[in-house]
N, C-alpha and C. Protein backbone atom coordinates (compact mmCIF):
# COMPACT_ATOMS: atom_id res chain seq x y z
N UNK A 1 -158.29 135.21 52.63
CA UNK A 1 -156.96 135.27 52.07
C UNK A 1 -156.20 136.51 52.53
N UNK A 2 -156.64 137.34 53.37
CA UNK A 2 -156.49 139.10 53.41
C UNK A 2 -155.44 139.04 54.55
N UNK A 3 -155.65 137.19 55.37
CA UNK A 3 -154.64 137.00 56.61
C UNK A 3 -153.15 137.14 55.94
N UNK A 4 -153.43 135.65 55.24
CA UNK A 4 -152.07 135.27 54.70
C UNK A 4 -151.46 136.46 53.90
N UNK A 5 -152.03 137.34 52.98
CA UNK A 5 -151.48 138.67 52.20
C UNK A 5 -150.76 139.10 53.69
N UNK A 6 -151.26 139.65 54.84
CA UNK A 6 -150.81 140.70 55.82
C UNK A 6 -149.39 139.69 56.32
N UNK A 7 -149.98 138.29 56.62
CA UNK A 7 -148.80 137.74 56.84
C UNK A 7 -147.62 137.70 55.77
N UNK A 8 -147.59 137.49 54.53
CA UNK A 8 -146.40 137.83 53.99
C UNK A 8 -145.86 139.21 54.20
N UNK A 9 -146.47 140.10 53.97
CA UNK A 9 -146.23 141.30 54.19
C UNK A 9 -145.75 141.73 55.23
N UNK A 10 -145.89 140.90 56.55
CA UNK A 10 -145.17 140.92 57.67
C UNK A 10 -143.95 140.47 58.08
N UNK A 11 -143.84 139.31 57.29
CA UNK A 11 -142.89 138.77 56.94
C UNK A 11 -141.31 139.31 56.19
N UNK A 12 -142.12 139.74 55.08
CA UNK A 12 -141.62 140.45 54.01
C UNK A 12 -140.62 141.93 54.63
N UNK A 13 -141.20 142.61 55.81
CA UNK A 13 -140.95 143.52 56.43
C UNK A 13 -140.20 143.31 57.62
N UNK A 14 -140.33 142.12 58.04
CA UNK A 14 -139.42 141.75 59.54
C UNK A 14 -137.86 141.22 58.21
N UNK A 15 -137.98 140.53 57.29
CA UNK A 15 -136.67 139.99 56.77
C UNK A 15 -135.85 141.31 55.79
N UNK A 16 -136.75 142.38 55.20
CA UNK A 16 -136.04 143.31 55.05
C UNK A 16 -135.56 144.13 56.09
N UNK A 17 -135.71 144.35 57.30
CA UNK A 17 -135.08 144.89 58.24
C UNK A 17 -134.07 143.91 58.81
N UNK A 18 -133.96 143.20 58.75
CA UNK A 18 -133.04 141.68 59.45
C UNK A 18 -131.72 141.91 58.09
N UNK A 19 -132.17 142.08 56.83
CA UNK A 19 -131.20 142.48 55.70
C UNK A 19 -130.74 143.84 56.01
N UNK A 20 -131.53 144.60 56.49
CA UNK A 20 -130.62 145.62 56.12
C UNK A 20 -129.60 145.55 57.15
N UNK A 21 -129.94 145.48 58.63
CA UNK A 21 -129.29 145.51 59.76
C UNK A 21 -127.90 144.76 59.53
N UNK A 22 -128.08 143.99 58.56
CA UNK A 22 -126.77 142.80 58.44
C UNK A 22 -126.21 143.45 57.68
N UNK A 23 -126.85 144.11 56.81
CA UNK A 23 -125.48 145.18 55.67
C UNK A 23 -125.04 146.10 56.40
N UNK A 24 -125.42 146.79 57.58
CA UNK A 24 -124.36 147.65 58.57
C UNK A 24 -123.01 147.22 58.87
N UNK A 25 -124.24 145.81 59.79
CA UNK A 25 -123.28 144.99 60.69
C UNK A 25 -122.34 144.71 59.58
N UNK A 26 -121.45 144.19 58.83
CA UNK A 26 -120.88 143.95 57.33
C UNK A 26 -120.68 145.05 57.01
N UNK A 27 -120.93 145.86 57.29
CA UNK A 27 -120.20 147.40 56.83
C UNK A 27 -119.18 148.07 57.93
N UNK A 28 -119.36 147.84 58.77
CA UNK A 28 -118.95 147.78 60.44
C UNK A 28 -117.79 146.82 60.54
N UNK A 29 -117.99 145.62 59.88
CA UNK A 29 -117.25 144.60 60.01
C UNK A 29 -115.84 145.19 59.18
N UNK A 30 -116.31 145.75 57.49
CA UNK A 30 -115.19 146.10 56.56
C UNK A 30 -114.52 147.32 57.07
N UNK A 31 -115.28 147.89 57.89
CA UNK A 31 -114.76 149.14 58.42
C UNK A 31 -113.26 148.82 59.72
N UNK A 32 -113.79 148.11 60.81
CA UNK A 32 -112.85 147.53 61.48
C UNK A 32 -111.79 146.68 60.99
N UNK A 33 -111.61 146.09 59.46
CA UNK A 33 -111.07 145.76 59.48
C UNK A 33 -109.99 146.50 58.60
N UNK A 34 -110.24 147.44 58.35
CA UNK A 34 -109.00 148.45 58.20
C UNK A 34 -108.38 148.94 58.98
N UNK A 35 -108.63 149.10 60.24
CA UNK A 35 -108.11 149.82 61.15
C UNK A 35 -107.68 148.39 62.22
N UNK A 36 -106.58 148.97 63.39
CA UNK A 36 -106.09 147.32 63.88
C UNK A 36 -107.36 147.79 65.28
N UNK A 37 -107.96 147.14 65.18
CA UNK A 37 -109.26 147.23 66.59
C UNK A 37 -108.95 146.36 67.78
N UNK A 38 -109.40 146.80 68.62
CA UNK A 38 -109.01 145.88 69.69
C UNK A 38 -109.54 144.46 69.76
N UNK A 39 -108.95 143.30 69.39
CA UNK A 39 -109.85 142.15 69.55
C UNK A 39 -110.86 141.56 70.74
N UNK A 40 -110.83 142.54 72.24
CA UNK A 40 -111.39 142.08 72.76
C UNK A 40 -112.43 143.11 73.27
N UNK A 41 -112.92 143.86 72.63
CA UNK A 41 -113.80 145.11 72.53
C UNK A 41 -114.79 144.65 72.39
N UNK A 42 -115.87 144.54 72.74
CA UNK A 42 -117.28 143.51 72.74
C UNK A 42 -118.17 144.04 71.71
N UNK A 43 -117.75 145.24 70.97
CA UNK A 43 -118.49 145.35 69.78
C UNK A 43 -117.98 144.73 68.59
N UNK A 44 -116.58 144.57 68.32
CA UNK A 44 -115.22 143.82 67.45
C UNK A 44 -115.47 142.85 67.28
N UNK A 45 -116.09 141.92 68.61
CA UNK A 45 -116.12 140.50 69.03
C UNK A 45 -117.78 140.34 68.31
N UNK A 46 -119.14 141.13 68.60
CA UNK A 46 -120.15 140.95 67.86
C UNK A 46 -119.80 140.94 66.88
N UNK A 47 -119.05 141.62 65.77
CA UNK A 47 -119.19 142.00 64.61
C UNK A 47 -118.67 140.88 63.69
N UNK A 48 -117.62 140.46 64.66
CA UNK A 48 -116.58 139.35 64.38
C UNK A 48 -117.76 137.71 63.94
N UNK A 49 -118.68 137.52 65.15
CA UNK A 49 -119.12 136.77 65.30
C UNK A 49 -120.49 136.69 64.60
N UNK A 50 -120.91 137.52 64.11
CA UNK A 50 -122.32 137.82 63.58
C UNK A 50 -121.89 137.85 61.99
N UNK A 51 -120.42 138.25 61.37
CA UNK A 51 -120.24 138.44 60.22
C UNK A 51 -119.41 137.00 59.55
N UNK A 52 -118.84 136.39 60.49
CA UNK A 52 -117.65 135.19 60.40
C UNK A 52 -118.31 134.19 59.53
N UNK A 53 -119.35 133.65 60.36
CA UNK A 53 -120.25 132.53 59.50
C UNK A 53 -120.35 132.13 58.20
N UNK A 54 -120.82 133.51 57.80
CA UNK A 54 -121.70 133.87 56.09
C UNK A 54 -120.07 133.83 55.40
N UNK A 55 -119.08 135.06 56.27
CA UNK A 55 -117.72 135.26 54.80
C UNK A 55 -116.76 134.20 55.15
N UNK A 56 -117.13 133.57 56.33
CA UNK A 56 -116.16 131.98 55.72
C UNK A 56 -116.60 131.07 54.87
N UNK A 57 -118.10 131.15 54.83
CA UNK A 57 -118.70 129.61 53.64
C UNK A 57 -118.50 130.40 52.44
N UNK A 58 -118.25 131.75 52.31
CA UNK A 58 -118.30 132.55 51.15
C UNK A 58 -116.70 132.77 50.63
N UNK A 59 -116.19 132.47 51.57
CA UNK A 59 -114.61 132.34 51.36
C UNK A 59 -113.56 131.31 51.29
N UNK A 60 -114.61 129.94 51.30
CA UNK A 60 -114.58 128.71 50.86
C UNK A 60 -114.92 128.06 49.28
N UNK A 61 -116.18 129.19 49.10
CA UNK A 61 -116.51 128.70 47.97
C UNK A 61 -115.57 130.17 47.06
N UNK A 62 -114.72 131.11 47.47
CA UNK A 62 -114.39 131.57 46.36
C UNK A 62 -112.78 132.43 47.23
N UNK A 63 -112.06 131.06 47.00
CA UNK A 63 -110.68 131.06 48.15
C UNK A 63 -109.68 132.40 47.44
N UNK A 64 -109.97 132.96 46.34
CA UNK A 64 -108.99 134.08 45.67
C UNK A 64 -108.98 135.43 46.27
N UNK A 65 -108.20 136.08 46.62
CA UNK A 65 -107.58 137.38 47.19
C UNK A 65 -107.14 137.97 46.15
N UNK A 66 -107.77 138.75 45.56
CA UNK A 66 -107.26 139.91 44.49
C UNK A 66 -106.31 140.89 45.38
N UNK A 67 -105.05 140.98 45.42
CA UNK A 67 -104.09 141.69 45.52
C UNK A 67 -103.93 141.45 46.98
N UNK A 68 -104.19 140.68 47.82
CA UNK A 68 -104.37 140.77 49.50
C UNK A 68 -105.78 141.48 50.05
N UNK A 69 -106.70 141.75 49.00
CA UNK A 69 -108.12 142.10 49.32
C UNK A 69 -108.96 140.82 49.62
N UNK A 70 -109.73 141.10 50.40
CA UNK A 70 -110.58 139.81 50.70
C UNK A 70 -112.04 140.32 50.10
N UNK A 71 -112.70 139.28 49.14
CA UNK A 71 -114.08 139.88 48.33
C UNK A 71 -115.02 139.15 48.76
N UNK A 72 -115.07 138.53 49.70
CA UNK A 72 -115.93 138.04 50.27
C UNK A 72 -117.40 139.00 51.00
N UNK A 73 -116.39 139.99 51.67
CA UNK A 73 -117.72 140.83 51.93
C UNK A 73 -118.22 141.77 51.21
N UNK A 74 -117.94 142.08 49.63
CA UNK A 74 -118.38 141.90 48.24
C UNK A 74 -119.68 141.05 48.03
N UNK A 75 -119.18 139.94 47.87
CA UNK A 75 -120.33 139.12 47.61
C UNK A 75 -121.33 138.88 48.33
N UNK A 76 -121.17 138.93 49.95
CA UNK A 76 -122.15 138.79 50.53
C UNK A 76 -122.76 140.66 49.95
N UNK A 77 -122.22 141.34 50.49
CA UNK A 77 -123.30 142.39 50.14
C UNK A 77 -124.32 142.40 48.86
N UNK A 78 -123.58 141.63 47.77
CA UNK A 78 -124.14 141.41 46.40
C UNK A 78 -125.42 140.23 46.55
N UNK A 79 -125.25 139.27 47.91
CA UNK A 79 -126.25 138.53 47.98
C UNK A 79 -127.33 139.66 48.55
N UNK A 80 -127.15 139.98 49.53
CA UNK A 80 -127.91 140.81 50.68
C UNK A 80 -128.95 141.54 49.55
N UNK A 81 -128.33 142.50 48.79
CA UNK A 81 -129.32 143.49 47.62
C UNK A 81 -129.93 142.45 46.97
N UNK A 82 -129.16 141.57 46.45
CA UNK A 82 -130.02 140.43 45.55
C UNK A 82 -131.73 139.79 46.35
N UNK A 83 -131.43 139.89 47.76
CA UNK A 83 -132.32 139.25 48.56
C UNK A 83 -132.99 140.60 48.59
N UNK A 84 -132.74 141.59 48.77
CA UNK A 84 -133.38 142.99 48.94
C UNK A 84 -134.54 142.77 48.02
N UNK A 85 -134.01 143.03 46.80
CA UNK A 85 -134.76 143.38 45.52
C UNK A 85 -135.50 142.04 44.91
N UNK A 86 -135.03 141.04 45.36
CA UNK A 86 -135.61 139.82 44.46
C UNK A 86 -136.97 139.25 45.49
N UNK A 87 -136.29 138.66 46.62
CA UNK A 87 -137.07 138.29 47.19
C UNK A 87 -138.21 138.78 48.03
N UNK A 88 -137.48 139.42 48.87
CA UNK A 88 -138.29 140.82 49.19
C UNK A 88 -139.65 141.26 48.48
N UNK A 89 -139.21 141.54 47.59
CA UNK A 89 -140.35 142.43 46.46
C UNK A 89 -140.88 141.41 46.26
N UNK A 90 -140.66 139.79 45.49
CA UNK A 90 -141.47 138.98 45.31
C UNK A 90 -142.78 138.54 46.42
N UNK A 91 -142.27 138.49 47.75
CA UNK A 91 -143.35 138.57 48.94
C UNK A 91 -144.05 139.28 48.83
N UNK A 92 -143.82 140.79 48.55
CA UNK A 92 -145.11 141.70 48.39
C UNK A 92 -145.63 141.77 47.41
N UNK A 93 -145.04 141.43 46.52
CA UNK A 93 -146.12 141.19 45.14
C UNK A 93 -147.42 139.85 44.99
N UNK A 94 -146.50 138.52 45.89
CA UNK A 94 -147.49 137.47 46.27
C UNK A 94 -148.25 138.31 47.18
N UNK A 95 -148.28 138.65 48.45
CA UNK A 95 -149.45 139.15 49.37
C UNK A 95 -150.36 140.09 48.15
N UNK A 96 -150.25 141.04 47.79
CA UNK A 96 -150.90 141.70 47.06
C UNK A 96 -151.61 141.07 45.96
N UNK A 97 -151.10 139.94 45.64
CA UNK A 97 -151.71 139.41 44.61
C UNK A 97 -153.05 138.57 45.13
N UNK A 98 -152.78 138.23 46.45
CA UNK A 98 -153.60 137.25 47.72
C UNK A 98 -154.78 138.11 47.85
N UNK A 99 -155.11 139.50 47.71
CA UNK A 99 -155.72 139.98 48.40
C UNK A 99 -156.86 140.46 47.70
């Protein structure tokens, strides 16, 4: 059972780094979009394209603009920690429990 424990745990450690990297990228994203960036700047265009996905289905399911603010990348960050702390930790608590 000492596999499968290391494998969650591996797991557990490749998807918290994959989370955090995406709360940059999404931090990067809210950052550029205060400022007018060049749209064809190939970091603008990653950020654009790596962040678009998640805050359009997230901006579908919650179409309101508090004052001309967009809270979409709000909520995703609120998912992201939620996945941090919930799931995350639940993996290492199953491996450890495996072992």
């Amino acid at each position: 059972m000492f596999i499968m424990a290391n494998l969650l745990v591996a797991f557990a450690q490749i998807l918290d780094y994959l989370l955090w990297a995406y709360w940059w990228i999404l931090l990067g994203r809210v950052v550029i979009s205060w400022v007018n960036a060049d749209p064809d700047n190939p970091i603008v265009r990653f950020l654009y394209v790596a962040t678009e996905p998640v805050l359009d289905r997230v901006r579908r399911w919650l179409p309101v603009y508090a004052g001309g603010f967009d809270l979409s990348p709000i909520v995703v960050w609120i998912g992201v920690i939620f996945l941090q702390r919930f799931l995350i930790q639940s993996l290492y608590d199953l491996a450890y429990r495996l072992r």
